[in-house]
Each structure stands twice: as structure tokens, then as C-alpha cells.
Protein backbone atom coordinates (compact mmCIF):
# COMPACT_ATOMS: atom_id res chain seq x y z
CA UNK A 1 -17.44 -38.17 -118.65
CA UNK A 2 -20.79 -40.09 -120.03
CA UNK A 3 -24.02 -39.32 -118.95
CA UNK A 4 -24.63 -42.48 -116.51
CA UNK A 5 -21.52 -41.95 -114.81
CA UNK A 6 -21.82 -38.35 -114.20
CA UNK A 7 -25.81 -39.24 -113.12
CA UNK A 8 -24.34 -41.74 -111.02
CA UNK A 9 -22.22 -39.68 -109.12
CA UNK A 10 -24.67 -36.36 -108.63
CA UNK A 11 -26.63 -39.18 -106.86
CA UNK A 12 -24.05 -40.68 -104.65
CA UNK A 13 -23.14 -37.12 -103.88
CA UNK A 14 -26.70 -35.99 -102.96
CA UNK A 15 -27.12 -39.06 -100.82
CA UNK A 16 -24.33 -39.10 -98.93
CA UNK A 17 -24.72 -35.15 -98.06
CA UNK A 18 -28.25 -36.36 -96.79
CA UNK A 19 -26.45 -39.36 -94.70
CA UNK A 20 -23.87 -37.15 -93.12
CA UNK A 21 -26.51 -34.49 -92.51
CA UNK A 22 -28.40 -36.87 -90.48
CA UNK A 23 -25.18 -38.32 -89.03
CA UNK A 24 -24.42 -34.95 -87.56
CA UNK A 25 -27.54 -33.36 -86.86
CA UNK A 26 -28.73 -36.68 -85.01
CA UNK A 27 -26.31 -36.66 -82.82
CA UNK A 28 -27.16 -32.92 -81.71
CA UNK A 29 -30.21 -33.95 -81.52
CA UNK A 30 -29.72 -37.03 -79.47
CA UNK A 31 -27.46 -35.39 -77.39
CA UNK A 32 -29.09 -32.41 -76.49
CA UNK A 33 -32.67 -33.38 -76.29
CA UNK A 34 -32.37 -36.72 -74.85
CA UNK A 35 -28.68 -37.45 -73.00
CA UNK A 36 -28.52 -34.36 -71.34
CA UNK A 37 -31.59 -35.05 -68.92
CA UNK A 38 -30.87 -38.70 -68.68
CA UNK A 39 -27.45 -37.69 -67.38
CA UNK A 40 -28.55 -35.57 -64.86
CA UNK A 41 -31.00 -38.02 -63.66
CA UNK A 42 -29.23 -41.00 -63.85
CA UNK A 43 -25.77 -42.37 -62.70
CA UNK A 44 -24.61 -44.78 -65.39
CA UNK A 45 -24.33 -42.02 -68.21
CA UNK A 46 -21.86 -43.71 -70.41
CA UNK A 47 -24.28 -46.46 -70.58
CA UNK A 48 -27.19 -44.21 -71.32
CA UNK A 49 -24.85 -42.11 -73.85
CA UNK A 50 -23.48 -45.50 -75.35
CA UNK A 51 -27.10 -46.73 -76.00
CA UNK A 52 -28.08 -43.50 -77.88
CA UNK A 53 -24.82 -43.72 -79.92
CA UNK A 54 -26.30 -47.49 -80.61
CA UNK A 55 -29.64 -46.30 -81.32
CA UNK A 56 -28.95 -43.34 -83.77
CA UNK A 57 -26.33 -45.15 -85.86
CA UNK A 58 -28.89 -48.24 -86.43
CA UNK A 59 -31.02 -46.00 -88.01
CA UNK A 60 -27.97 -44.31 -89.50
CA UNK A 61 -27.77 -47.70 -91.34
CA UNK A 62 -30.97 -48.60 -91.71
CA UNK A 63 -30.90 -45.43 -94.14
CA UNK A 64 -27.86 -46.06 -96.14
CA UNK A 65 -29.67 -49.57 -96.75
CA UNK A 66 -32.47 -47.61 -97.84
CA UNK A 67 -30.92 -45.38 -99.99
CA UNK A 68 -28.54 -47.98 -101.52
CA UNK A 69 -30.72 -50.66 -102.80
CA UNK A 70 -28.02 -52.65 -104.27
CA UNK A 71 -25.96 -52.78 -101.21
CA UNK A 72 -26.57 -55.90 -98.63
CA UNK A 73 -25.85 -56.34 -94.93
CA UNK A 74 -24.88 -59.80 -93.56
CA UNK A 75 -24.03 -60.11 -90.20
CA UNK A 76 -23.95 -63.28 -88.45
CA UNK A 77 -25.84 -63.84 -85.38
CA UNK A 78 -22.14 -65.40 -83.70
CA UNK A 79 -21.58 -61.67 -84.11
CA UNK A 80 -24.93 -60.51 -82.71
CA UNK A 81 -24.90 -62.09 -79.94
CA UNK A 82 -21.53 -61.14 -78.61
CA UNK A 83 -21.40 -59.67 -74.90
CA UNK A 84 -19.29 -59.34 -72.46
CA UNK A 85 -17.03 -60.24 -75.44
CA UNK A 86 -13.33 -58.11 -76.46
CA UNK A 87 -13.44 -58.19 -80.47
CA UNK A 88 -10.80 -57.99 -82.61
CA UNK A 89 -11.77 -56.77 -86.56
CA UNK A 90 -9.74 -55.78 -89.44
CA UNK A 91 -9.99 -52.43 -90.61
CA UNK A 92 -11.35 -51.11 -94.07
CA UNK A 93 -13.06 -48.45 -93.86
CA UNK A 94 -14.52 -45.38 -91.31
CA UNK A 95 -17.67 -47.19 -91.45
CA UNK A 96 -16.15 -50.06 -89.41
CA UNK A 97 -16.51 -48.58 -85.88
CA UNK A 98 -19.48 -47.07 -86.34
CA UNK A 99 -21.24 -50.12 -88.25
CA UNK A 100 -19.71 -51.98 -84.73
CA UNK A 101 -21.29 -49.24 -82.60
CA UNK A 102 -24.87 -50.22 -84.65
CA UNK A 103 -24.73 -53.75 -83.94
CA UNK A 104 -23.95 -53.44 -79.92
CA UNK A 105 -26.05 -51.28 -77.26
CA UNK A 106 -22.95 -51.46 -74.75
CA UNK A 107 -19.53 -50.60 -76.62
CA UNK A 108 -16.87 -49.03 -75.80
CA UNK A 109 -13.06 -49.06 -78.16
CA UNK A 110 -9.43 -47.14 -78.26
CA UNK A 111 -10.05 -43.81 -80.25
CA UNK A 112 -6.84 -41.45 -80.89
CA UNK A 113 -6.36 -38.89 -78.72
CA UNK A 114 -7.11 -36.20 -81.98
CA UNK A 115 -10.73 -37.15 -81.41
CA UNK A 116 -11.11 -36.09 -77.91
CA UNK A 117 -10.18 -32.67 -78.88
CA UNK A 118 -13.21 -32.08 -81.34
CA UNK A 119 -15.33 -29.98 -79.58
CA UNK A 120 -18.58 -31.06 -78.53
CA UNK A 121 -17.75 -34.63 -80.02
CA UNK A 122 -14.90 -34.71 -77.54
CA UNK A 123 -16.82 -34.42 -74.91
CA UNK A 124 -19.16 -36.49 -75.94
CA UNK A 125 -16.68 -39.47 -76.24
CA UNK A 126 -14.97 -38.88 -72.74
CA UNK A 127 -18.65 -39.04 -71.36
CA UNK A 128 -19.46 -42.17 -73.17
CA UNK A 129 -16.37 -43.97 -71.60
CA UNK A 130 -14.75 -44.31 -74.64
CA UNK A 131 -10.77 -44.87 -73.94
CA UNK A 132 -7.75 -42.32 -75.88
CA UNK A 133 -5.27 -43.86 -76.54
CA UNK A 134 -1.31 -41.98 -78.07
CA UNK A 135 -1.14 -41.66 -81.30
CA UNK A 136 2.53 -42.71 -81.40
CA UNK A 137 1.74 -45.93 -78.98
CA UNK A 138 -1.44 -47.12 -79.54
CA UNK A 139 -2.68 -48.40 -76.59
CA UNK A 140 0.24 -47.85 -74.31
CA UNK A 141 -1.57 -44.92 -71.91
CA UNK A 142 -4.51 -46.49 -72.91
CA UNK A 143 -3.53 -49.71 -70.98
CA UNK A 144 -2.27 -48.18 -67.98
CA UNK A 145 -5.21 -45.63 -67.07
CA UNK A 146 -8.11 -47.15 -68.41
CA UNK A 147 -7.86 -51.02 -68.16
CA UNK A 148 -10.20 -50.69 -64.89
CA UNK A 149 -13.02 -49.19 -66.62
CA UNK A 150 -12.76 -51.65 -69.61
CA UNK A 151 -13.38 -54.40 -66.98
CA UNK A 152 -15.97 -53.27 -65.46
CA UNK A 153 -17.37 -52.27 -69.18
CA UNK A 154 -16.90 -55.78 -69.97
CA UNK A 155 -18.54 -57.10 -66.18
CA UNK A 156 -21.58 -55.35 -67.45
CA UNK A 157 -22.21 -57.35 -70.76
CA UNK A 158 -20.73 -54.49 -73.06
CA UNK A 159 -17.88 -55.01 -75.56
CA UNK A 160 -14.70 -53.61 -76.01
CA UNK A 161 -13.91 -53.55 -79.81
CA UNK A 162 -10.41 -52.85 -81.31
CA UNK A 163 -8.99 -52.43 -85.11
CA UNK A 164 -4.92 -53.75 -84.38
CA UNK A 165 -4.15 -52.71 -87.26
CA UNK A 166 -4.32 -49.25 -85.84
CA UNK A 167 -5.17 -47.92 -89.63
CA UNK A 168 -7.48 -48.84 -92.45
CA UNK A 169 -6.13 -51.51 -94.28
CA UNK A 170 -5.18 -51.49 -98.18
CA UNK A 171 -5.44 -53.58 -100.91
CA UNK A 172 -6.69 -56.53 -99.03
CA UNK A 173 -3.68 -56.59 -97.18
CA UNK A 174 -3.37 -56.64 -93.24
CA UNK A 175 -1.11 -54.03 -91.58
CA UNK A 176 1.27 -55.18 -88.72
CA UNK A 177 -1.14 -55.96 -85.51
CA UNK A 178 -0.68 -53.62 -82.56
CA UNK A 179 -0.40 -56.00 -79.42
CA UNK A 180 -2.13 -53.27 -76.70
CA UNK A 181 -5.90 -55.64 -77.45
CA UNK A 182 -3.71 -58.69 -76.50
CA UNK A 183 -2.49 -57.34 -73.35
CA UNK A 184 -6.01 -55.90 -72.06
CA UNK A 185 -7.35 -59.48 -72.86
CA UNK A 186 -4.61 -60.68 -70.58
CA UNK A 187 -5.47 -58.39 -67.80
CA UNK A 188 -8.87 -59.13 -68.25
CA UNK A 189 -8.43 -62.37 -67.72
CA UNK A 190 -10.74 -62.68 -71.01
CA UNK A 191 -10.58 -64.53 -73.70
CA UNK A 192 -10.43 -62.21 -77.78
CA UNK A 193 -13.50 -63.15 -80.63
CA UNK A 194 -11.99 -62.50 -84.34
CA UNK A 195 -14.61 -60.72 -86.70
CA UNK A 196 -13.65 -60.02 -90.14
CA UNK A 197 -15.22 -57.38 -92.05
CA UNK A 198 -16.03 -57.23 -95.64
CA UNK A 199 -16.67 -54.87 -97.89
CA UNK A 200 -16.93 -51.77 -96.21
CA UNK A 201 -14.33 -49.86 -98.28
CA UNK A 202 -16.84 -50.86 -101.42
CA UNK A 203 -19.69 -48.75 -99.75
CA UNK A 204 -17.29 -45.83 -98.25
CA UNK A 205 -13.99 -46.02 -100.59
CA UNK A 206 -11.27 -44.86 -98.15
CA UNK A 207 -10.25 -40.65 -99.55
CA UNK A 208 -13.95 -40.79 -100.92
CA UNK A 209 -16.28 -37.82 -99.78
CA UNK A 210 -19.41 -39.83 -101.47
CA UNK A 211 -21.12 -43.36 -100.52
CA UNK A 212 -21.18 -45.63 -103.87
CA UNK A 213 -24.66 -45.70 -102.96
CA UNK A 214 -25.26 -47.80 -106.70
CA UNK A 215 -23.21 -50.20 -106.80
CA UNK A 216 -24.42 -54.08 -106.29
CA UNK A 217 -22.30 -56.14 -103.27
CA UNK A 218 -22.70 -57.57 -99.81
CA UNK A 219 -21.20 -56.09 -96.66
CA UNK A 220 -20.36 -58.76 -94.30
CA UNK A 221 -19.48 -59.47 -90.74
CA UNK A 222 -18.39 -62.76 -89.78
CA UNK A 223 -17.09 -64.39 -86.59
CA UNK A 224 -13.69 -66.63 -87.76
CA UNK A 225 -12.65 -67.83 -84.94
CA UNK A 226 -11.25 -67.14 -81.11
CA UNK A 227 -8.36 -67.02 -78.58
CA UNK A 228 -9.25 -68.65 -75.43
CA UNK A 229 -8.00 -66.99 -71.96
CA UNK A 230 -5.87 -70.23 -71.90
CA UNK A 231 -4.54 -69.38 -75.63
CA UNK A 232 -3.68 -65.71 -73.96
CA UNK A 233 -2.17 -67.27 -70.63
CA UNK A 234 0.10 -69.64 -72.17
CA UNK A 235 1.61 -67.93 -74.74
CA UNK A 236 4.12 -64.59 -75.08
CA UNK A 237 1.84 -61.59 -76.14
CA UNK A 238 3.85 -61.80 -79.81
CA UNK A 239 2.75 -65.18 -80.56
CA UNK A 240 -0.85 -64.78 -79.83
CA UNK A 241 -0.90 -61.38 -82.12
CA UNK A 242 0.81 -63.50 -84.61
CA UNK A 243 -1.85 -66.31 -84.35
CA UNK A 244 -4.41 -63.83 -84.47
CA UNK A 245 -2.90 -62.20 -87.71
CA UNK A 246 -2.20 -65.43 -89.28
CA UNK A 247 -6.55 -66.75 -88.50
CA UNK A 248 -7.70 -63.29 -90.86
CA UNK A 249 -4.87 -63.74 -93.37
CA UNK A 250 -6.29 -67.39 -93.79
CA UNK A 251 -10.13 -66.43 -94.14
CA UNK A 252 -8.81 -62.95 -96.16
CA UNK A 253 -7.40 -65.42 -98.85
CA UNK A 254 -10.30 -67.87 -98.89
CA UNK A 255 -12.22 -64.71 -99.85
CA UNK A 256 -10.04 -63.22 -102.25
CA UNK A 257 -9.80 -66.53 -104.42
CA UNK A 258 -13.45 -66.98 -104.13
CA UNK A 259 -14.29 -69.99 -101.89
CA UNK A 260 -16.80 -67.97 -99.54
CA UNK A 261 -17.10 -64.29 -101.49
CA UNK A 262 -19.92 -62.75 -100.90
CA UNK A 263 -20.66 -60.09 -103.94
């Protein structure tokens, strides 16, 4: 191993120890010193719990930016702005969700059931209104128990986001689309915004301990395009996964052969 590359990753190694120091110890923090009386005082706490997720992991971000100097962020402000909004994102790396969580002070999304039985974190998610889901049917008990809550998260001006893919994707290519997302939209009586993500596995390399904290590329979120309520109503829940699929394996290619890369 040269020099450089061994230098290269004693840094990346350092600096993401620091990051998931912070990502931990934050949230101890945060919880503890600040959620805690809120939710005693206050009635909404998954809203007050969902904004101090929000909070801490923009300035989790704001400090991988710092600390990776050749590493962009692009989101576009169709993505900002979303409220009120269900969003449906391919799936790269285990930055996605969180990077999602950044970007939105009201979020909520399906996280397996193995989560919920973290301790401390568990709790933290059930209290935050976040919604488990089987691991063997994605969003099946999901659906049935929590589809109330997810309207009146949505009535409120939060988002529900979802990865359909259920699993980080490889390669570049799309995994089958789980249709639970489809069906809540449908319930909803709501309408789905597509957001593809970009470049997320660069910075956090799915079974990677370490951020490549020196390498030199863009990561991108970009809003490609929507199903209307209509498109939901007047269609079988099959075809409007498939015409969901086929709108990111369009814009996927248009990146891969360069027309719109951002690197």
C-alpha cells in the first residue's frame, strides 16, 4: 500500500469516527437535554422530537461538508420546498434517510421493525411517530395500523418519505419496487413526488465503516417527476409502481451515459 493511499485512508478513518461520534452523542444530547422537557410540556412530541432529529442531522451534514471539501451538495429547491408531500427516492446508501430527515423539519418514513428494538433509539423512533413496518412484508402492518397517523402527518405539512426498493440499490441498478407507498398514496387520497438521489454510495460506500471524505463529486437530489392522485385513482396499484419504476430507470440512464452527470 503507497503512502497517499494509506494517508488517505487514516484520514477518512479519523473523520468518520469524529462524524459518528457526533452522530451518536448528539442525539443523547438532544434527546436528553432538550426533548425530554419539551415532551412533558408539550402535546405534539413527535413533532417536537421530529424537528430535533431535523435540526441535529443538518448540522450532522453541515460537518461532513466541512470535513470533505471535495464533496458537493445539490439539492433542488422542487425538493426543498416539498410539504405535505409523500416522496418516493431510490436507495443508495444509509445516508439517504437521514440526508432526507436534514432537508425536512416534519418527516416521518417505514423503518423495519429491527430498529424499534434498539434500545433507547427504539424508543426514540416510536416517540417520533415513525411507522415499523415487517420485515418479510414491507409495508403490509404498516398500512393497516398506521395509515391514520400518516394522514394526519401529512394534514400537518410534514412528509412521508419511502425507499420501494426496500434495500440499497447496486450497481446503478433499481431493485423490484415494493407497492405498500402506492397504496398509502391511494388512501391518502394524495398524489407521490419522485426524487432521485445521486451519489450517496460515493460519500458512504455501502459495507464501508469510513466516509471517502477525499474524494471530488457532487451529491444530488433532484425532483423527476410525479403521480397525480388521478394517476393513482385510475390505474391498478401494479401499473402505477411500474410507471414509477420505469420515470427513475429513464433519468438513472440519462445519468449513467452522461447527459446530466453531475461529478
Amino acid at each position: 500500500m503507497s503512502l497517499t493511499r494509506f494517508s488517505r485512508l487514516a484520514v477518512n478513518f479519523c473523520i468518520t469516527l469524529g462524524l459518528w461520534a457526533y452522530f451518536t452523542l448528539g442525539y443523547l444530547l438532544l434527546m436528553f437535554v432538550l426533548f425530554i422537557p419539551c415532551y412533558l410540556r408539550l402535546k405534539a412530541g413527535d413533532a417536537v422530537l421530529q424537528k430535533l432529529f431535523h435540526v441535529h442531522l443538518k448540522i450532522f451534514f453541515v460537518l461532513v461538508g466541512f470535513m470533505s471539501p471535495g464533496v458537493r451538495f445539490a439539492v433542488s429547491e422542487d425538493v426543498r420546498r416539498l410539504r405535505s408531500s409523500i416522496i418516493v427516492c431510490n436507495h443508495l446508501s444509509y445516508l439517504d434517510p437521514i440526508l432526507l430527515v436534514s432537508l425536512f423539519p416534519r418527516q416521518t418514513t417505514i423503518v423495519k421493525n429491527t430498529f424499534f428494538s434498539v434500545p433507547i433509539f427504539g424508543w426514540f423512533l416510536r416517540k417520533a411517530g415513525y411507522v415499523p413496518s415487517s420485515p418479510t412484508e414491507m409495508y403490509g402492518p404498516a398500512m393497516i395500523n398506521h395509515l391514520e397517523s400518516i394522514k394526519r402527518q401529512l394534514a400537518a405539512g410534514g412528509n412521508l418519505f419511502v425507499f420501494p426498493e426496500g434495500t440499497r440499490g447496486r450497481e446503478g441498478r433499481l431493485a423490484p419496487f415494493n407497492r405498500g407507498v402506492f397504496s398509502i398514496a391511494r388512501y391518502c387520497n394524495t398524489g407521490l413526488k419522485l426524487v432521485l438521489i445521486r451519489n450517496t454510495d460515493r460519500l458512504f460506500r455501502p459495507g464501508s465503516f469510513s466516509f471517502d471524505t477525499r474524494g471530488e463529486f457532487t451529491v444530488s437530489m433532484e425532483w423527476i417527476g410525479s403521480l397525480t392522485e388521478n394517476d393513482l385513482k385510475n390505474s391498478s396499484i401494479s401499473a402505477a409502481a411500474d410507471q414509477a419504476r420505469t420515470l427513475f430507470e429513464r433519468k438513472i440512464r440519462e445519468t449513467q451515459t452522461g447527459g446530466d452527470a453531475q461529478e
